[in-house]
C-alpha atoms as a PDB file:
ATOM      1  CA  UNK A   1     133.552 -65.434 100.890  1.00  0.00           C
ATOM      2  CA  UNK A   2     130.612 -66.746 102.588  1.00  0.00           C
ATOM      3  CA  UNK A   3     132.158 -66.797 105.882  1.00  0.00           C
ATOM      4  CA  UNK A   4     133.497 -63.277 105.833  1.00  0.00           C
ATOM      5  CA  UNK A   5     129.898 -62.149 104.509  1.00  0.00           C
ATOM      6  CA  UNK A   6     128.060 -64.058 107.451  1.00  0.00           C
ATOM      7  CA  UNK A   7     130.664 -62.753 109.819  1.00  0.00           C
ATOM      8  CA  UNK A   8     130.394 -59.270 108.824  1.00  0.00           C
ATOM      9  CA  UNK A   9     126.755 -59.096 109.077  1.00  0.00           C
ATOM     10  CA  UNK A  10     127.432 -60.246 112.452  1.00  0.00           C
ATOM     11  CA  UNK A  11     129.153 -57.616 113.519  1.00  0.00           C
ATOM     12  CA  UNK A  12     126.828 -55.016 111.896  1.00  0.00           C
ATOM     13  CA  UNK A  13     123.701 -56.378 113.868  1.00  0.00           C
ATOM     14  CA  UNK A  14     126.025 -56.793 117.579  1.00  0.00           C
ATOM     15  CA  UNK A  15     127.841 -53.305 116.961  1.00  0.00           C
ATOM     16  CA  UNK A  16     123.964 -51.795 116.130  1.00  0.00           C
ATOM     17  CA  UNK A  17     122.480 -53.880 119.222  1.00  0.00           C
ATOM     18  CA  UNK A  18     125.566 -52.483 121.413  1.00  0.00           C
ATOM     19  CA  UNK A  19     124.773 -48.825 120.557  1.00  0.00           C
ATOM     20  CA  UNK A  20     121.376 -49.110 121.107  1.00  0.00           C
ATOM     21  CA  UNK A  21     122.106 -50.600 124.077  1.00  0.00           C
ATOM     22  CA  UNK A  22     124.089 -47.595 125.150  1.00  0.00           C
ATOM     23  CA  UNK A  23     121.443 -45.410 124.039  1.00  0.00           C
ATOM     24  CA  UNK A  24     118.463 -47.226 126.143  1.00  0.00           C
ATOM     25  CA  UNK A  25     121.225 -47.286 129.204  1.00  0.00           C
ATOM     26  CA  UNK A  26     122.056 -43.628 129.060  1.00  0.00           C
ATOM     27  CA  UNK A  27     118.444 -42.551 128.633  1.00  0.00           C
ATOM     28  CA  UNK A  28     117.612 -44.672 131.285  1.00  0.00           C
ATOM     29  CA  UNK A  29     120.004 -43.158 133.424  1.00  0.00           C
ATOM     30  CA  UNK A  30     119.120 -39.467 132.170  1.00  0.00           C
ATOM     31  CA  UNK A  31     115.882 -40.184 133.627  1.00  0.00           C
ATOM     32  CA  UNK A  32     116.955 -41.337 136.560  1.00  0.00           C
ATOM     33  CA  UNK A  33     119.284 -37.844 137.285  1.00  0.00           C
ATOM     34  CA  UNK A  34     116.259 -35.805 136.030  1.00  0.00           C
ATOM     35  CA  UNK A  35     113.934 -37.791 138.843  1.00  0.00           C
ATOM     36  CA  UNK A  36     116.444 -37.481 141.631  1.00  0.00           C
ATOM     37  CA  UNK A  37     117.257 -33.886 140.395  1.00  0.00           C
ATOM     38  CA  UNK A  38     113.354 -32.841 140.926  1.00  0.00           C
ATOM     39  CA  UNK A  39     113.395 -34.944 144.382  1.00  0.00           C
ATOM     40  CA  UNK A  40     116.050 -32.171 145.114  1.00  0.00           C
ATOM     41  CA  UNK A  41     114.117 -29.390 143.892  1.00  0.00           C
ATOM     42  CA  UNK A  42     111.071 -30.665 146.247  1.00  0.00           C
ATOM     43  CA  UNK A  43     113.624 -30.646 149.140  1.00  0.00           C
ATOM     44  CA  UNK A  44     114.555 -27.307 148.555  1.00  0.00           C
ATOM     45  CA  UNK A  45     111.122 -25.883 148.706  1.00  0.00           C
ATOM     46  CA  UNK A  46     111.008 -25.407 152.315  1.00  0.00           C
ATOM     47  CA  UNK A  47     114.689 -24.386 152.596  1.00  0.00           C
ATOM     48  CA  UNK A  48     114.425 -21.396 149.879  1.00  0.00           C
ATOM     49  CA  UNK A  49     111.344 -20.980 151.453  1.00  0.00           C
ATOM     50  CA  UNK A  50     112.221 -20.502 155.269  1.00  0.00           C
ATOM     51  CA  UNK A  51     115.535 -18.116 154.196  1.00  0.00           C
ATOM     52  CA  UNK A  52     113.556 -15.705 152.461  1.00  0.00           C
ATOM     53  CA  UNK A  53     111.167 -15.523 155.815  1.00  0.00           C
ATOM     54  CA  UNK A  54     113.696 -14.596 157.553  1.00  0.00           C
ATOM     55  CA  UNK A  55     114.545 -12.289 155.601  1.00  0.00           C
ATOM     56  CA  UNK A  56     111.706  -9.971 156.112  1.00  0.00           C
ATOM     57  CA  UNK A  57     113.064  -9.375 159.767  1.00  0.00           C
ATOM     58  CA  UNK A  58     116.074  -7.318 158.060  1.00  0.00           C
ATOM     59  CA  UNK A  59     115.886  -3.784 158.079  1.00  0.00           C
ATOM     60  CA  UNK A  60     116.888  -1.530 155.595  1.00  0.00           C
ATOM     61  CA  UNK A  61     117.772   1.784 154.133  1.00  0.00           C
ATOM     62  CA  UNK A  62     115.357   0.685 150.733  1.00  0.00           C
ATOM     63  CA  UNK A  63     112.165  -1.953 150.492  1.00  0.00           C
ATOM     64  CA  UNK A  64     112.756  -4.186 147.429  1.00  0.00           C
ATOM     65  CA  UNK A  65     109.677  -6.404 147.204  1.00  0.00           C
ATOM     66  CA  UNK A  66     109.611  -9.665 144.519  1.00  0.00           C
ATOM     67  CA  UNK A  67     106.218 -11.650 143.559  1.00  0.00           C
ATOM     68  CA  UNK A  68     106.950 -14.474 141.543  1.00  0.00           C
ATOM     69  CA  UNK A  69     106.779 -18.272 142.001  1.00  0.00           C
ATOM     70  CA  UNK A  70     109.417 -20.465 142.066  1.00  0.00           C
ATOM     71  CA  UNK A  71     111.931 -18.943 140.039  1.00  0.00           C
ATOM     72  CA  UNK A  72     111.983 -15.470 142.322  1.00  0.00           C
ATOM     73  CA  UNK A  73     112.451 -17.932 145.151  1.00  0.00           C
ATOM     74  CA  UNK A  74     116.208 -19.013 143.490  1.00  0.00           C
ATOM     75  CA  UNK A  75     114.935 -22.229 143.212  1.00  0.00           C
ATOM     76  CA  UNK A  76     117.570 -24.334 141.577  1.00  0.00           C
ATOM     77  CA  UNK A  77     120.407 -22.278 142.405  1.00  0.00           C
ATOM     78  CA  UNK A  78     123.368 -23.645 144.883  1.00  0.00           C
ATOM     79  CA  UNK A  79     121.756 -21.088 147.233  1.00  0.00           C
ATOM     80  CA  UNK A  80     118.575 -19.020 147.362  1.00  0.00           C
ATOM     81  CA  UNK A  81     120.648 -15.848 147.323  1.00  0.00           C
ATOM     82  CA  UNK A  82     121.676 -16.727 144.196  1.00  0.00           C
ATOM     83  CA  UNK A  83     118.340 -16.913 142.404  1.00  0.00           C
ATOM     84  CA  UNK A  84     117.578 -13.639 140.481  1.00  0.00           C
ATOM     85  CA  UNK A  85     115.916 -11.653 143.294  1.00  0.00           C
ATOM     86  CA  UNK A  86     118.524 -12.166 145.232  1.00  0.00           C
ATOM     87  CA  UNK A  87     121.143 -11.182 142.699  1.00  0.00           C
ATOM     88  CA  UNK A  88     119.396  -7.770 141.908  1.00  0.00           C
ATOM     89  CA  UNK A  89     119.080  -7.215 145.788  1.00  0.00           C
ATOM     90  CA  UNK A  90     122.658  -7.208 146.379  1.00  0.00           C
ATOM     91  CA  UNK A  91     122.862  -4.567 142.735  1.00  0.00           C
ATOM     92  CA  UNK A  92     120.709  -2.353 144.590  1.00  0.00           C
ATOM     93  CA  UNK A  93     122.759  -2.215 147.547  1.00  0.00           C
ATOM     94  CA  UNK A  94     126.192  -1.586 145.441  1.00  0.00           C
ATOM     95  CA  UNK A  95     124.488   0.645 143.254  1.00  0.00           C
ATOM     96  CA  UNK A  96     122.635   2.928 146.081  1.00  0.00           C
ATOM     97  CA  UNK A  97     124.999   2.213 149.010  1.00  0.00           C
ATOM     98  CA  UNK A  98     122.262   1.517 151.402  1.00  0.00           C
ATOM     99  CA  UNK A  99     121.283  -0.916 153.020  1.00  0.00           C
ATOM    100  CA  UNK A 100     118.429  -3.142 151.403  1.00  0.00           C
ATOM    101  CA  UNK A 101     114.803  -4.899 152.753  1.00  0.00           C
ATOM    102  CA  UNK A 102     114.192  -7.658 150.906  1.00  0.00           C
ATOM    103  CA  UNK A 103     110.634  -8.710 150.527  1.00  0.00           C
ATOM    104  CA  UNK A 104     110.377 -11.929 148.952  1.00  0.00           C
ATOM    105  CA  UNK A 105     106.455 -12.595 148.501  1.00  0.00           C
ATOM    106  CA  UNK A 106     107.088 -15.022 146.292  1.00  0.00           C
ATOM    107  CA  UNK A 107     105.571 -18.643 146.385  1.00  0.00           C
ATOM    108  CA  UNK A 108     107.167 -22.033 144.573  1.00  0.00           C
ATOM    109  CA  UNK A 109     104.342 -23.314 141.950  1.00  0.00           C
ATOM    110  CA  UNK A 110     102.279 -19.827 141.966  1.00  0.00           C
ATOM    111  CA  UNK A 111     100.183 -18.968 138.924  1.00  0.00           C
ATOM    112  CA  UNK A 112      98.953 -15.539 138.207  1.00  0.00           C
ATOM    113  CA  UNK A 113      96.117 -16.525 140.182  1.00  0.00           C
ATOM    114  CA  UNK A 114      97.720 -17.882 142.829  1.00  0.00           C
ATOM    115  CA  UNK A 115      99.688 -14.344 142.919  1.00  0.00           C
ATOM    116  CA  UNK A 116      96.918 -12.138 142.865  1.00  0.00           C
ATOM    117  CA  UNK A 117      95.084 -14.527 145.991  1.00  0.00           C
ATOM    118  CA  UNK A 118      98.127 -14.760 148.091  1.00  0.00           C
ATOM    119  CA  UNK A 119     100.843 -12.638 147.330  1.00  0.00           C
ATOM    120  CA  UNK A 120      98.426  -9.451 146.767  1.00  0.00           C
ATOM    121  CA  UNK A 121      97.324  -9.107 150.048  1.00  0.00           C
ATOM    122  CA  UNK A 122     100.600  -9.344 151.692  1.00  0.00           C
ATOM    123  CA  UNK A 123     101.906  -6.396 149.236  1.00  0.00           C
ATOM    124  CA  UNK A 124      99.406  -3.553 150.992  1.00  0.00           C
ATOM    125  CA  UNK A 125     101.502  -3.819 153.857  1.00  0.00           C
ATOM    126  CA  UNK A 126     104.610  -2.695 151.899  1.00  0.00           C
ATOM    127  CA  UNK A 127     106.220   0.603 150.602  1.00  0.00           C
ATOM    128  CA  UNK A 128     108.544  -0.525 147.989  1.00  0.00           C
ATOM    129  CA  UNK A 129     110.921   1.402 146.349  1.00  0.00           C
ATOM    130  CA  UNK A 130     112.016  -1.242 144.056  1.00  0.00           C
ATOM    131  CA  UNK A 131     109.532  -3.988 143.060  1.00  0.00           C
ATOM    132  CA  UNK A 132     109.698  -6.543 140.828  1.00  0.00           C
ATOM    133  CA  UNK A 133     106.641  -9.032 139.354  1.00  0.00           C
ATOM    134  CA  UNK A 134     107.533 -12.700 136.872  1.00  0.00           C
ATOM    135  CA  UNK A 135     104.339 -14.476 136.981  1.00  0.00           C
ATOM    136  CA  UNK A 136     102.964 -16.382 134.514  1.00  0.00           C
ATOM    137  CA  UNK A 137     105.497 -19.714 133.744  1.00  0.00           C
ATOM    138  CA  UNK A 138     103.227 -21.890 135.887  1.00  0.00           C
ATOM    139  CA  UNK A 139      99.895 -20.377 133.887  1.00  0.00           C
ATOM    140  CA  UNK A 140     101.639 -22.365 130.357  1.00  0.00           C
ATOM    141  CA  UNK A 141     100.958 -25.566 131.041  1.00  0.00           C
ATOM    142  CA  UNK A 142      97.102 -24.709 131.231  1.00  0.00           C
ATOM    143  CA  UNK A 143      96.458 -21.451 129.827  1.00  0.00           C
ATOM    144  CA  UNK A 144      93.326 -19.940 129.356  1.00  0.00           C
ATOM    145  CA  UNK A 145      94.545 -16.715 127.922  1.00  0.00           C
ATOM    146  CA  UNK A 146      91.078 -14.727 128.837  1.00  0.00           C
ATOM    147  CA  UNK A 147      91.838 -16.036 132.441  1.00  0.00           C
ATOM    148  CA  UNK A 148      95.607 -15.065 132.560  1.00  0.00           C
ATOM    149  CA  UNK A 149      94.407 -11.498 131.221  1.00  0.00           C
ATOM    150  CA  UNK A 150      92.348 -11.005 134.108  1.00  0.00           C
ATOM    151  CA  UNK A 151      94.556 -12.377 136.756  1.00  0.00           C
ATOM    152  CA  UNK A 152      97.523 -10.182 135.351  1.00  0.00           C
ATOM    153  CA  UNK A 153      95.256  -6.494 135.328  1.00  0.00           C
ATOM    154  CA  UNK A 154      94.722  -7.683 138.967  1.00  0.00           C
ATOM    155  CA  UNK A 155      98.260  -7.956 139.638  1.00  0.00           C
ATOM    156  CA  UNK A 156      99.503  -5.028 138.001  1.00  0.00           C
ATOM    157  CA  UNK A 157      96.863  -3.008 138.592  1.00  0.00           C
ATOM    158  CA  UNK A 158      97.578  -3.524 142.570  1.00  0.00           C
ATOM    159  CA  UNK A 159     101.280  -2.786 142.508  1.00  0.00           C
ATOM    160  CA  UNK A 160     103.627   0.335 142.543  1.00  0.00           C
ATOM    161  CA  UNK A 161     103.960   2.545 139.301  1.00  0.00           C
ATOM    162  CA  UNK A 162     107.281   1.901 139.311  1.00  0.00           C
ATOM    163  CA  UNK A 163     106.786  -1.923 139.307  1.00  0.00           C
ATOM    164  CA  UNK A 164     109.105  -3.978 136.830  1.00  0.00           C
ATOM    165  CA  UNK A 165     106.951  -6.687 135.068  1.00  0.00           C
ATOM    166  CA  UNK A 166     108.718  -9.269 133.379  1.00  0.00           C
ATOM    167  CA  UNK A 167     108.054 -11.427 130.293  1.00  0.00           C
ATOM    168  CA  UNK A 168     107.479 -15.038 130.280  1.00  0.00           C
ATOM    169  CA  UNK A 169     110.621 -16.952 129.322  1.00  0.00           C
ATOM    170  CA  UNK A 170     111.356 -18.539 126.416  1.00  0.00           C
ATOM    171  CA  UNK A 171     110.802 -22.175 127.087  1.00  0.00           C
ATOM    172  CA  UNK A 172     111.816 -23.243 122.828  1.00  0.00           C
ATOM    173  CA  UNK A 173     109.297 -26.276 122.523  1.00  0.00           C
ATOM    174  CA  UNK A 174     106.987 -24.712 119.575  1.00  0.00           C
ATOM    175  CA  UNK A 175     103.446 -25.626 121.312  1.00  0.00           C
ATOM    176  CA  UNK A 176     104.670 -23.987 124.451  1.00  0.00           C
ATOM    177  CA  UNK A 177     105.931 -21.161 123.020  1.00  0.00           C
ATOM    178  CA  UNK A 178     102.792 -20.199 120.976  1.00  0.00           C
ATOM    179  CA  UNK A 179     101.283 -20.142 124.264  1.00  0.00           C
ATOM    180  CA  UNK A 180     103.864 -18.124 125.390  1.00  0.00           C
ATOM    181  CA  UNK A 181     103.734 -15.751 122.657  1.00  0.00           C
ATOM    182  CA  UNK A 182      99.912 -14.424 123.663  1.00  0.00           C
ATOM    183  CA  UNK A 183     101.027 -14.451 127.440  1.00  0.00           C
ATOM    184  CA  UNK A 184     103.494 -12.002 126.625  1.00  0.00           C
ATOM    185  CA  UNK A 185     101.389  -9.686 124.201  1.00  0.00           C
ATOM    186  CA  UNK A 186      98.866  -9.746 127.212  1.00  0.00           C
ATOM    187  CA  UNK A 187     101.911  -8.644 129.346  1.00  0.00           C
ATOM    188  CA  UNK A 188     102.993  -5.881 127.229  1.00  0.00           C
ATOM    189  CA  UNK A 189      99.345  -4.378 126.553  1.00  0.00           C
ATOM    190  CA  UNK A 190      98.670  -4.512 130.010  1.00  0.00           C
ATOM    191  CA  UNK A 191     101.821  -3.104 130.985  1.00  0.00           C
ATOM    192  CA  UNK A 192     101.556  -0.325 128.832  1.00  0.00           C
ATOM    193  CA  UNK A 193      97.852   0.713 129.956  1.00  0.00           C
ATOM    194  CA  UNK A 194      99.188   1.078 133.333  1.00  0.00           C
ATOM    195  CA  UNK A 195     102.572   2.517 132.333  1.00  0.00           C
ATOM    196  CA  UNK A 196     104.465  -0.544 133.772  1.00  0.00           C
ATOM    197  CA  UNK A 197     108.112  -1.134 132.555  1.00  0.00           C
ATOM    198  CA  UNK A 198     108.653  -4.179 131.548  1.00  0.00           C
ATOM    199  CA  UNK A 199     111.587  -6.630 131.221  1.00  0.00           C
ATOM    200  CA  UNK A 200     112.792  -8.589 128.403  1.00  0.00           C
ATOM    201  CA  UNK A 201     113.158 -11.708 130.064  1.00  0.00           C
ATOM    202  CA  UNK A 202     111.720 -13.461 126.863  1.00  0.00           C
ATOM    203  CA  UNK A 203     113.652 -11.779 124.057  1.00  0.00           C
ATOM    204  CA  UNK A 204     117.149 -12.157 126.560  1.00  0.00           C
ATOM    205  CA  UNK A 205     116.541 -16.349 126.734  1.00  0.00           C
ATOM    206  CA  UNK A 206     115.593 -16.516 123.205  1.00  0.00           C
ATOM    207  CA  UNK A 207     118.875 -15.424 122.355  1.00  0.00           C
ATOM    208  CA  UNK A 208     120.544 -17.356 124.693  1.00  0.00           C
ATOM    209  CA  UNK A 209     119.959 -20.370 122.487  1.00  0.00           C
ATOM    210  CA  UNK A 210     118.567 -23.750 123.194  1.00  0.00           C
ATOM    211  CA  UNK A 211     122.185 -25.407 124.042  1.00  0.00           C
ATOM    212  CA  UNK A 212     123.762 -22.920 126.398  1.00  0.00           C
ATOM    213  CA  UNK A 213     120.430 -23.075 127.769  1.00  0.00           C
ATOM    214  CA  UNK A 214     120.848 -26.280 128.447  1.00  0.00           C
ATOM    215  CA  UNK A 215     123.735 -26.382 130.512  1.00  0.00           C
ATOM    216  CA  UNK A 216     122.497 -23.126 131.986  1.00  0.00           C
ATOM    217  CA  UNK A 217     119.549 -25.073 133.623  1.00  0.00           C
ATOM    218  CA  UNK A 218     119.703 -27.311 136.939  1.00  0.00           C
ATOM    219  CA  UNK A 219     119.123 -30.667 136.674  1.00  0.00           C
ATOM    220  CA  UNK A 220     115.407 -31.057 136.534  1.00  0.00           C
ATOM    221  CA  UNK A 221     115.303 -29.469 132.919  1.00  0.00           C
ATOM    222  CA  UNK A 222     113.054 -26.594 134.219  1.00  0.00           C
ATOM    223  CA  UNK A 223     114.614 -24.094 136.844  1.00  0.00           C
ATOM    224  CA  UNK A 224     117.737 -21.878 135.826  1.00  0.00           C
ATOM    225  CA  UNK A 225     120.690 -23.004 137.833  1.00  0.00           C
ATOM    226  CA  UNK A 226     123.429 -20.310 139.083  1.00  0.00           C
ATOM    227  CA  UNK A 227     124.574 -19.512 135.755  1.00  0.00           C
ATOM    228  CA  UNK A 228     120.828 -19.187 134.330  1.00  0.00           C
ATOM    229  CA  UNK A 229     119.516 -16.803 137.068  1.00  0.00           C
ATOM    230  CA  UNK A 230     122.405 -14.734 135.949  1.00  0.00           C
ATOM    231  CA  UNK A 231     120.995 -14.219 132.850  1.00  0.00           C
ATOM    232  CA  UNK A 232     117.451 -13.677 134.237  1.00  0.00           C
ATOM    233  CA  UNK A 233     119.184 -10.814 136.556  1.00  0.00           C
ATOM    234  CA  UNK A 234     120.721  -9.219 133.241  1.00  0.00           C
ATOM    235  CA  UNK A 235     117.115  -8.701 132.224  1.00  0.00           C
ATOM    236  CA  UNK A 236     115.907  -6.440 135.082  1.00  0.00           C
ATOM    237  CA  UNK A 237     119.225  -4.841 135.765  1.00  0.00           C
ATOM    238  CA  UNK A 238     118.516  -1.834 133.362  1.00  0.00           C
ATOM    239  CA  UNK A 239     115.465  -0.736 134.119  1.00  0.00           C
ATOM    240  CA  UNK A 240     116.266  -1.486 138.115  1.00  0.00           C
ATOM    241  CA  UNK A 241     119.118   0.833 137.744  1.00  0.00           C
ATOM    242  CA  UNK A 242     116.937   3.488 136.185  1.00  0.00           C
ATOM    243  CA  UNK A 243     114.818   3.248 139.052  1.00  0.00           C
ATOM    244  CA  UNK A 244     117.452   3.203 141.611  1.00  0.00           C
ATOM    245  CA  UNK A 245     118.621   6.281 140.828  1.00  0.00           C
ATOM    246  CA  UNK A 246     115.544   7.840 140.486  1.00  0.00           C
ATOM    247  CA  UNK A 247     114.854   6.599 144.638  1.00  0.00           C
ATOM    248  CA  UNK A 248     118.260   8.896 145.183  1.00  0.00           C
ATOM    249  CA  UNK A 249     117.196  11.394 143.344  1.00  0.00           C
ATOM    250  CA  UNK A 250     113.963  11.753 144.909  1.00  0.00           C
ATOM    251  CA  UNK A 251     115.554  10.918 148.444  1.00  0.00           C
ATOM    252  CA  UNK A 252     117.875  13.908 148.247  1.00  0.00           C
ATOM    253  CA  UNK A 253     115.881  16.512 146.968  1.00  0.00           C
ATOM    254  CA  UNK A 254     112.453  16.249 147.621  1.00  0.00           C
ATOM    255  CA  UNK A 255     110.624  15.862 151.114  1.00  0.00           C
ATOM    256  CA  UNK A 256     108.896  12.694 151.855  1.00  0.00           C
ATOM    257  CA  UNK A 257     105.648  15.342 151.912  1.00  0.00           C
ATOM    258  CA  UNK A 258     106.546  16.601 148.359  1.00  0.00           C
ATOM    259  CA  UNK A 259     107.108  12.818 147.261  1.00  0.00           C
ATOM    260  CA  UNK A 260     103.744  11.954 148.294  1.00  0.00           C
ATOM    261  CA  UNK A 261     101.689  14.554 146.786  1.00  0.00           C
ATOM    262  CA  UNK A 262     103.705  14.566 143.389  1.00  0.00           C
ATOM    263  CA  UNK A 263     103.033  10.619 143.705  1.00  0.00           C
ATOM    264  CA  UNK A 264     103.884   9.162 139.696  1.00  0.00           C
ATOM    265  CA  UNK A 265     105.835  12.795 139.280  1.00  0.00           C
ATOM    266  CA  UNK A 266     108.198  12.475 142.008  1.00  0.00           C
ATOM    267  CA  UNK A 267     110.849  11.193 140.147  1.00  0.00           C
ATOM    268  CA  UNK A 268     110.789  13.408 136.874  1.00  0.00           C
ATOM    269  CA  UNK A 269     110.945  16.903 139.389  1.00  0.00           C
ATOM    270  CA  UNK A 270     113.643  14.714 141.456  1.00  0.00           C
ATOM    271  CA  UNK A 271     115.795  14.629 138.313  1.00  0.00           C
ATOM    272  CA  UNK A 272     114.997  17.856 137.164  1.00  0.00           C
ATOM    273  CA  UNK A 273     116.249  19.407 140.568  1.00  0.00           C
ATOM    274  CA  UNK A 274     119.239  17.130 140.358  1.00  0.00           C
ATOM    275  CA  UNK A 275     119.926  18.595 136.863  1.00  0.00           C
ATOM    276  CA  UNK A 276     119.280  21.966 138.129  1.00  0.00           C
ATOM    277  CA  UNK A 277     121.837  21.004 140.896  1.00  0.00           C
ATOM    278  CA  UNK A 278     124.707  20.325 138.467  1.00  0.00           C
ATOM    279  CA  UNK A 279     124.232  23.090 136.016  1.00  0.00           C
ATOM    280  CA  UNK A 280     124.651  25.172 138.914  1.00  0.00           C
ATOM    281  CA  UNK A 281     127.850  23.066 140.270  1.00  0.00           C
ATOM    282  CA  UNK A 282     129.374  23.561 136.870  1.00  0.00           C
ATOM    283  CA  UNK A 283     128.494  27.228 136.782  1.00  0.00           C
ATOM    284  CA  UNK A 284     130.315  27.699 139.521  1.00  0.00           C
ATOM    285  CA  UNK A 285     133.123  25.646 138.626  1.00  0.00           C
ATOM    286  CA  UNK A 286     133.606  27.841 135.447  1.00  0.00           C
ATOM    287  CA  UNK A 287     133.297  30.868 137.201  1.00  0.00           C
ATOM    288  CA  UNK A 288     136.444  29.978 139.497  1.00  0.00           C
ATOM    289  CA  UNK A 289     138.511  28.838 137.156  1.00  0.00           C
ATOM    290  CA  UNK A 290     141.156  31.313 135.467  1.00  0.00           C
ATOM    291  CA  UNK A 291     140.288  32.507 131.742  1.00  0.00           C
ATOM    292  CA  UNK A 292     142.014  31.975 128.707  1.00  0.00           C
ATOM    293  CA  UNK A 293     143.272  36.219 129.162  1.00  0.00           C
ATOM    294  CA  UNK A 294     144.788  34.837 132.677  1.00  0.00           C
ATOM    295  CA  UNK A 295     146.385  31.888 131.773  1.00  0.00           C
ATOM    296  CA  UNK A 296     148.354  34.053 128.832  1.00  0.00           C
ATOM    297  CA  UNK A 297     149.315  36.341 131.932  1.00  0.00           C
ATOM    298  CA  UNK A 298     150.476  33.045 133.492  1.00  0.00           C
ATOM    299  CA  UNK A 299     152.864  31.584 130.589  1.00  0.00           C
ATOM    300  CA  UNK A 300     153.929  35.273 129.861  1.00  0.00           C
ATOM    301  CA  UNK A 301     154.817  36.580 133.279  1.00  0.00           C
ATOM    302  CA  UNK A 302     154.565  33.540 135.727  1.00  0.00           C
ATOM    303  CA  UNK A 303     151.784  35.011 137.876  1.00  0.00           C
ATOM    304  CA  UNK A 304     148.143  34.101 138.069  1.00  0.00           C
ATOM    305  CA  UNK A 305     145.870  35.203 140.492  1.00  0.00           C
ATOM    306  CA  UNK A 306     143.755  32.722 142.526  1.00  0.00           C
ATOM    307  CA  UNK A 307     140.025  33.288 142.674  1.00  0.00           C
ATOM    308  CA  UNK A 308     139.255  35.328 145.276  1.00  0.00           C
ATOM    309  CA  UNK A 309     143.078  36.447 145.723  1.00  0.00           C
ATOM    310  CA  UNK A 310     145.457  39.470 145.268  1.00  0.00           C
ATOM    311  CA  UNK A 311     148.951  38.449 142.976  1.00  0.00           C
ATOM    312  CA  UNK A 312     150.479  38.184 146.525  1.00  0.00           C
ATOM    313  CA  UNK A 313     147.986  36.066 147.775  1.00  0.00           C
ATOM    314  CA  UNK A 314     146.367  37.914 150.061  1.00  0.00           C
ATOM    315  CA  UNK A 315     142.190  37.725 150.369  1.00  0.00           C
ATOM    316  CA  UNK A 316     140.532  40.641 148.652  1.00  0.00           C
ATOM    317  CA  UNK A 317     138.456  42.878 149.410  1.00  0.00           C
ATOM    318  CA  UNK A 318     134.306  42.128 149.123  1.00  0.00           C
ATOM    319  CA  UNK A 319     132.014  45.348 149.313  1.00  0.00           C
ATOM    320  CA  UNK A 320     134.228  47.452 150.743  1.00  0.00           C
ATOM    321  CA  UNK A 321     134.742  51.108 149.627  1.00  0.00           C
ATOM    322  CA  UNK A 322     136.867  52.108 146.739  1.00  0.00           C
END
């Protein structure tokens, strides 16, 4: 009885030192993949970097202009067109069927400070008709929330009225995300003074959940990968829509003259003249079409006269004498 005691405590303590083993070994080797993964994500700096340069030799029908920091550079992604900016550029073309500018001011590691000293400048020598601004990620680790205030009015205050600001993600460890919280009520007040719209890139990863998350993040535990920017996309795509269809709007029935003066109005007379447009269309539709009195004729004697035609089908007459 002895023996078999001694022999299974034993095998308790080897089986415990085995798994914890395992454990150390597989943590160890986590580390290592998060290390070499963030070696890769320093390579890519430059890469992303350089393709988004070149970029800005494109020409194109529309301007869309991102500021960001790493994440608007598709950092983390198999390619940088995959990152979000890119991903909403190539919605804009589908969705307008023109060709698109991407302006990618964008800069890996930028705070809101380091967007309103570099990226700011760059902006005056823009038009956009679609802009987008996420700032603010880089801000967490070292927030000073009277600082990030200050560098956000600077940033928002300097960019289009149309502008789409973005949230602050949800990053799910509690300290971080307290921060996060007052970053994103500064957002939102800010926002609204200026009448910014503003993009739920918070509330959308917060429901995401902390495992998909996790497997929708590249290997350094911090940038989205393919699947991730995806989901960062889905929270601009409304409100880029929205103002994609107001540049058409505007673009077909106002001048550029009219466009400038009416400046923050352009686009609510744009759609008004574009609702004007259809009512008419549809007025005119209804007037050609045969009433209810002719289509009886129709089922009752087999002949309906065409708009604008005789029962033989000859043209009639229109303003000549009786």
């Amino acid at each position: 009885m002895r023996t078999r005691t001694l022999v299974a405590l034993l095998s308790s303590v080897a089986g415990a030192a085995v798994v914890s083993g395992a454990a150390g070994f597989g943590a160890r080797a986590g580390i290592r993949g998060q290390r070499a993964a963030s070696q890769r994500v320093v390579d890519m700096l430059p890469v992303h970097a350089d393709w988004w340069r070149e970029r800005l030799h494109h020409e194109g029908q529309l301007t869309y202009v991102a500021i960001g920091d790493s994440a608007a550079q598709g950092v983390g992604a198999t390619a940088p067109g995959r990152g979000y900016v890119g991903l909403l550029a190539r919605r804009i073309r589908h969705r307008s069927r023109m060709t698109v500018r991407v302006v990618n001011l964008s800069v890996s590691g930028s705070t809101t400070w380091g967007a309103k000293k570099d990226q700011l400048p760059k902006l005056q020598h823009f038009t956009p008709d679609v802009c987008t601004v996420s700032i603010g990620a880089n801000d967490i680790s070292d927030f000073h929330p009277d600082k990030f205030e200050r560098n956000i009015r600077a940033i928002y205050g300097a960019v289009p009225s149309h502008a789409i600001v973005a949230e602050l993600p949800c990053m799910f460890v509690p300290d971080r995300e307290r921060k996060v919280a007052v970053a994103n009520e500064i957002v939102h007040r800010v926002a609204g003074e200026l009448g910014l719209t503003v993009a739920p890139l918070h509330e959308i990863t917060k429901r995401v959940g902390l495992r998909r998350t996790f497997f929708n993040t590249y290997g350094d535990l911090f940038h989205p990968n393919d699947r991730g920017y995806e989901i960062w996309a889905s929270a601009f795509e409304p409100a880029v829509d929205a103002r994609v269809d107001t540049v058409a709007a505007i673009r077909r029935y106002l001048s550029a003259r009219e466009a400038e003066d009416l400046g923050r109005q352009a686009g609510d007379v744009a759609h008004a003249r574009a609702e004007q447009d259809t009512d008419g269309a549809e007025a005119l539709d209804t007037a050609n079409r045969p009433s209810s009195l002719d289509r009886l004729r129709h089922r009752v004697t087999g002949s309906l006269p065409l708009p604008g035609r005789t029962g033989d089908g000859e043209p009639t007459d229109v303003g000549g004498a009786a």
